[in-house]
N, C-alpha and C. Protein backbone atom coordinates (compact mmCIF):
# COMPACT_ATOMS: atom_id res chain seq x y z
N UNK A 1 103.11 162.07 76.10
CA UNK A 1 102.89 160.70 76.50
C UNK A 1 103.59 159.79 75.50
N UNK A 2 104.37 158.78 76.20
CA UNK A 2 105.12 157.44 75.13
C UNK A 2 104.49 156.77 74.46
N UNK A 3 104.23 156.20 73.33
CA UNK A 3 103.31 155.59 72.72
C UNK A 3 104.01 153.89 73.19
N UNK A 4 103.10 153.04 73.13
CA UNK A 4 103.37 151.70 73.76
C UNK A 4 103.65 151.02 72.68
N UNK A 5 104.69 150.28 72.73
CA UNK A 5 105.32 149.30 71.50
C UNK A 5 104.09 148.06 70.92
N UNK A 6 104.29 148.17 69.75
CA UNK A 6 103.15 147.11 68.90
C UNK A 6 103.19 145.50 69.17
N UNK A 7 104.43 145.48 70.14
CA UNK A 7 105.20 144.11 69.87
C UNK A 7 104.39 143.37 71.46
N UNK A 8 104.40 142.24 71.73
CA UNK A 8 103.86 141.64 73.25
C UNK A 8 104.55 140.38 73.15
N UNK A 9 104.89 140.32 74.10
CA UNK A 9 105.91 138.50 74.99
C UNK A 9 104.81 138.02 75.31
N UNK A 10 104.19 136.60 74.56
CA UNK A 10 103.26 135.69 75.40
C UNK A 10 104.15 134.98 76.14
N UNK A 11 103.64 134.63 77.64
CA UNK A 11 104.14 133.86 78.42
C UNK A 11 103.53 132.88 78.72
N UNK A 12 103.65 131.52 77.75
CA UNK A 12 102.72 130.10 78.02
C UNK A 12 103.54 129.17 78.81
N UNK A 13 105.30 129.21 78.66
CA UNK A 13 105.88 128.48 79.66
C UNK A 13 106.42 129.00 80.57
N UNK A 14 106.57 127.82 81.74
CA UNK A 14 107.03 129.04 82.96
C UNK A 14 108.75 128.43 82.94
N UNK A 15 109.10 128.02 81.99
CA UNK A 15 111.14 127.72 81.94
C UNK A 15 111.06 128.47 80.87
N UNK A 16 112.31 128.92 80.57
CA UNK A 16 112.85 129.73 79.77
C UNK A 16 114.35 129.39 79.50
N UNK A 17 115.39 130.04 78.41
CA UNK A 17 116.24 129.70 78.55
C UNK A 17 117.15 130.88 79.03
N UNK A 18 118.28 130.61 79.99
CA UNK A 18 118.70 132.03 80.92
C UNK A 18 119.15 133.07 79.68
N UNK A 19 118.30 133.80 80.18
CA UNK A 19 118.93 135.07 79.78
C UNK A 19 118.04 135.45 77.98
N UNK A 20 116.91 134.59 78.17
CA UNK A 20 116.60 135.20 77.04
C UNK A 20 115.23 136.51 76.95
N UNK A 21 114.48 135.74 78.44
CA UNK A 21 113.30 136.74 78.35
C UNK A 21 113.68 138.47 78.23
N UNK A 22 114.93 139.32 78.67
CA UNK A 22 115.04 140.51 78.78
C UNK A 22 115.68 140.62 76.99
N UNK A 23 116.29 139.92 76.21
CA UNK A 23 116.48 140.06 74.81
C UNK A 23 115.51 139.95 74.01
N UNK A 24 114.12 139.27 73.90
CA UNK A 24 112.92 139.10 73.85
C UNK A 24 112.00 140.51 74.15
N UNK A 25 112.20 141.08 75.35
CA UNK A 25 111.43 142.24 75.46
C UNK A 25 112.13 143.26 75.11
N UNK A 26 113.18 143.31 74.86
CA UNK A 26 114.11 144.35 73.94
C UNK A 26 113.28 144.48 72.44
N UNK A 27 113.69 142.98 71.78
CA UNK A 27 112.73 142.90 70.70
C UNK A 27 111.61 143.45 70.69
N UNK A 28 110.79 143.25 71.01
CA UNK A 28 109.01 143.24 70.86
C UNK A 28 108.84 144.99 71.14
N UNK A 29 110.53 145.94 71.74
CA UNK A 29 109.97 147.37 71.51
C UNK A 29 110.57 147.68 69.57
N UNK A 30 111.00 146.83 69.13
CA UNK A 30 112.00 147.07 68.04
C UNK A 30 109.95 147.56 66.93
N UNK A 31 110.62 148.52 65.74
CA UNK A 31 109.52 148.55 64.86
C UNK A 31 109.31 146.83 63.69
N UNK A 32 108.17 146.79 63.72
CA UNK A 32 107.55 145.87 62.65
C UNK A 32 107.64 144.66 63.76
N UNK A 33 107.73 144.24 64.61
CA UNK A 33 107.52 143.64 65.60
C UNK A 33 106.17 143.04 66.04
N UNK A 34 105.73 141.54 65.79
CA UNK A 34 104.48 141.54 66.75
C UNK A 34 104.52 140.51 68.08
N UNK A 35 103.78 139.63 67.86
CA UNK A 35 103.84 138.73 68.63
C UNK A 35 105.13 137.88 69.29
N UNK A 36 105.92 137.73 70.13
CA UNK A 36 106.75 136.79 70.33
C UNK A 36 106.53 135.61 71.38
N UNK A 37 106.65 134.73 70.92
CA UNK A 37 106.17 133.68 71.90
C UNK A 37 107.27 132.20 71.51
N UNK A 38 108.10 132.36 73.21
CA UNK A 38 108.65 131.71 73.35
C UNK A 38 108.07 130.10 73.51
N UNK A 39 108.42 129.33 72.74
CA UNK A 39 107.71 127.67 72.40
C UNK A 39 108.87 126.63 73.24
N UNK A 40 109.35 125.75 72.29
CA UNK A 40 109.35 123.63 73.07
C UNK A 40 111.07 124.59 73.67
N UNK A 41 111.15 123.50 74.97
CA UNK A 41 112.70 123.77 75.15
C UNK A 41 112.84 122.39 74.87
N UNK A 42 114.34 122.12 74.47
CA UNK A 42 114.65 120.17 73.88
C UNK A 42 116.48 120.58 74.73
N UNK A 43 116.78 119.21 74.62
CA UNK A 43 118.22 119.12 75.10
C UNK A 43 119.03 118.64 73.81
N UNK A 44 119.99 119.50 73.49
CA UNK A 44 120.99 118.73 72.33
C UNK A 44 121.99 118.35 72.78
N UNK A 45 123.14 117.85 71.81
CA UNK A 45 124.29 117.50 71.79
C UNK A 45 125.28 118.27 71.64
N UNK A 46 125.17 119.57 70.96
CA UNK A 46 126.13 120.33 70.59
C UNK A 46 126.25 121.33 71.84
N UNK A 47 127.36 121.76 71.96
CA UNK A 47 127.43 122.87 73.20
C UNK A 47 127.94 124.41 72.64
N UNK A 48 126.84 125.24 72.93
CA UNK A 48 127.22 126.56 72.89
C UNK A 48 127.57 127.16 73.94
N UNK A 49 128.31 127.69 74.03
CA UNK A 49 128.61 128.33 75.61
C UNK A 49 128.06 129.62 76.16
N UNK A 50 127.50 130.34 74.77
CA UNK A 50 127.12 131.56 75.04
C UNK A 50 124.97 131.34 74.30
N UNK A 51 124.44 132.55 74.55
CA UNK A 51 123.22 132.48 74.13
C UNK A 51 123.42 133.08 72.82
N UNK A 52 122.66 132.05 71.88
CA UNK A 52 122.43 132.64 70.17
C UNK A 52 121.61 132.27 69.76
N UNK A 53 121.11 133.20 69.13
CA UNK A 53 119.43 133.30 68.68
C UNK A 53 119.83 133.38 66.80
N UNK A 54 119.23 132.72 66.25
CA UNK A 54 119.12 132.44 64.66
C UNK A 54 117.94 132.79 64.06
N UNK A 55 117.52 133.09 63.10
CA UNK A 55 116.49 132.90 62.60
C UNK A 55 116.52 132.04 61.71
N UNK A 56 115.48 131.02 61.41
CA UNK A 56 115.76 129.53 61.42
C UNK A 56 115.08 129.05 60.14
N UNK A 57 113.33 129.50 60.04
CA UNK A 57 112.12 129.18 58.67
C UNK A 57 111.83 129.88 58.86
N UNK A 58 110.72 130.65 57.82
CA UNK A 58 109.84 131.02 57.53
C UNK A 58 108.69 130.67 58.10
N UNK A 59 107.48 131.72 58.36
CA UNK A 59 106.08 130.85 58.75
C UNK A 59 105.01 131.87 58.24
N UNK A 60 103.99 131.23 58.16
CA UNK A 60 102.98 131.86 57.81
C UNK A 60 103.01 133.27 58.85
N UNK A 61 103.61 134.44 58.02
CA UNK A 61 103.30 135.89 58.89
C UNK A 61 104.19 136.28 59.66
N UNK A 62 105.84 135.56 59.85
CA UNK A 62 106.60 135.53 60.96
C UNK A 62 107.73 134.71 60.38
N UNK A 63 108.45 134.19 61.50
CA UNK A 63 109.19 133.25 61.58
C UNK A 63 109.74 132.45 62.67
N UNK A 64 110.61 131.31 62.68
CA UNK A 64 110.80 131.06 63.87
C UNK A 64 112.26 130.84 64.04
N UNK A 65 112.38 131.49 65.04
CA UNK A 65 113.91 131.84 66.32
C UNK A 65 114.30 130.59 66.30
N UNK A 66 115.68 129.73 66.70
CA UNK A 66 116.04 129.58 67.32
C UNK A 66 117.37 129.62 68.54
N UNK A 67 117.07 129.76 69.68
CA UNK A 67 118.01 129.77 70.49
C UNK A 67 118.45 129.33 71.51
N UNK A 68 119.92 129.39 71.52
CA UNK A 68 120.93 127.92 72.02
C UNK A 68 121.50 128.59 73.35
N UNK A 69 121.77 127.74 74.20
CA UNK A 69 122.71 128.10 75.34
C UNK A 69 123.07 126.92 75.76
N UNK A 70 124.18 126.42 76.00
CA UNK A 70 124.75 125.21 77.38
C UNK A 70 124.28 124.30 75.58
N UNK A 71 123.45 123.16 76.40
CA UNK A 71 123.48 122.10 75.75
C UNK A 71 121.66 121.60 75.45
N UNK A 72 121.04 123.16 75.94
CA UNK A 72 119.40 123.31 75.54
C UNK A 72 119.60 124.00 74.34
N UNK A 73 117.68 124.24 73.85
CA UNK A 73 117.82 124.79 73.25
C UNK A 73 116.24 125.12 72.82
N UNK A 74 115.84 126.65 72.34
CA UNK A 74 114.16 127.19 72.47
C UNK A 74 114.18 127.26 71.18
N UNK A 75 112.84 127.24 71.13
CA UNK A 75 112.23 127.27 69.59
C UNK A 75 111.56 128.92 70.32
N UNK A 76 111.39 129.74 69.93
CA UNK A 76 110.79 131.39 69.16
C UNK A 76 110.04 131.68 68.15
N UNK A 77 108.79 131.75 68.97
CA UNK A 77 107.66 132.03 66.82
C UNK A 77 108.14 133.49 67.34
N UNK A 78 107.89 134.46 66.12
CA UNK A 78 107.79 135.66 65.85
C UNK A 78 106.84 136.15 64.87
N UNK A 79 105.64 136.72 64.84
CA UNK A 79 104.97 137.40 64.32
C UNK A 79 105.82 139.08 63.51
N UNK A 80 106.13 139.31 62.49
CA UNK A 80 106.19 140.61 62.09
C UNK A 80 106.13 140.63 60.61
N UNK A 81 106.35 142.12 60.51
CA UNK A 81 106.51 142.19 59.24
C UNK A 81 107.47 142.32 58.38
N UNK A 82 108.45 142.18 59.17
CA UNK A 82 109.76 142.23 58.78
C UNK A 82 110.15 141.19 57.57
N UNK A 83 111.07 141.35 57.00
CA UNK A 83 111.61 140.25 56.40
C UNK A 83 113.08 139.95 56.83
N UNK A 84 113.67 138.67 56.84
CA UNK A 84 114.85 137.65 56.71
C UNK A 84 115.48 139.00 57.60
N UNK A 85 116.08 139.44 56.64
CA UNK A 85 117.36 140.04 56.79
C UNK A 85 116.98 141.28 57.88
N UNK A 86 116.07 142.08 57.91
CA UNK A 86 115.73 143.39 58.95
C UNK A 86 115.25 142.01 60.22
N UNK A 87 114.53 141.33 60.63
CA UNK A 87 114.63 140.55 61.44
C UNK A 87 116.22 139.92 62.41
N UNK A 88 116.83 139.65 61.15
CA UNK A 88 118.35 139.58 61.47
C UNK A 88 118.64 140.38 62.31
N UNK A 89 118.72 142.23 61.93
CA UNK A 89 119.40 142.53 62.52
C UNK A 89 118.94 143.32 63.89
N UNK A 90 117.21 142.97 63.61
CA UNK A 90 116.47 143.93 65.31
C UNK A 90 116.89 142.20 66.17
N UNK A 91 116.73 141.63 65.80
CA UNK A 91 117.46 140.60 66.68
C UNK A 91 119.17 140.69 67.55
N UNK A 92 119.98 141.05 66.84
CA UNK A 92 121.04 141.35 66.42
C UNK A 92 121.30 142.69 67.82
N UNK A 93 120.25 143.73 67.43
CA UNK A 93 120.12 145.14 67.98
C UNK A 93 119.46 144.65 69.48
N UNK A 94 118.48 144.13 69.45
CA UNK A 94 118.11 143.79 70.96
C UNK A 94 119.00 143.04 71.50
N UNK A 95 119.91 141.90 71.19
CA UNK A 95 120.89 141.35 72.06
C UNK A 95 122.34 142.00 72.12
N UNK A 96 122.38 143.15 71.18
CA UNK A 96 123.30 144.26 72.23
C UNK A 96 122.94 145.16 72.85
N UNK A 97 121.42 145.23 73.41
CA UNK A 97 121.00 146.15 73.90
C UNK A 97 121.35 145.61 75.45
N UNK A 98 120.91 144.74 75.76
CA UNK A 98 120.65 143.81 76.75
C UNK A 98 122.57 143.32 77.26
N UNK A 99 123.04 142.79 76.40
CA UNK A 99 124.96 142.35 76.82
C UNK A 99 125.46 144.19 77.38
């Protein structure tokens, strides 16, 4: 039997930004992984053409994402235990899992 990943997608909004919820559940199977919960969408000025996800502050236990597409853009808490840089790159690893 598969053991079930530690990680869970809360779903509090019903918009998203395209193409992020399946890079998101990529994540949340990655190890040291907890909580992910996609937060505010805002409209900027700058234009990315493609989807990119950053890791942005620090937070109590986590940190927070952010990621850009078109001329929006999501805020991402993340719960883990990861630090900076291994965060970097299961981020990194789930959005070439998914392209």
């Amino acid at each position: 039997m598969t053991q079930a990943p530690d990680g869970r997608l809360v779903w509090n909004h019903s918009t998203h930004l395209p193409g992020l919820i399946p890079i998101l559940e990529k994540l949340i199977e990655q190890p040291g992984i907890g909580t992910v919960t996609p937060g505010v969408i805002a409209q900027v000025r700058a234009h990315s053409p493609e989807l990119r996800i950053k890791v942005s502050v620090p937070l109590r236990g986590g940190f927070k994402l952010i990621a850009r597409k078109g001329k929006t853009v999501q805020e991402v808490f993340v719960l883990t235990e990861l630090d900076q840089v291994h965060l970097e790159a299961a981020v990194a690893k789930a959005m070439q899992a998914v392209a």
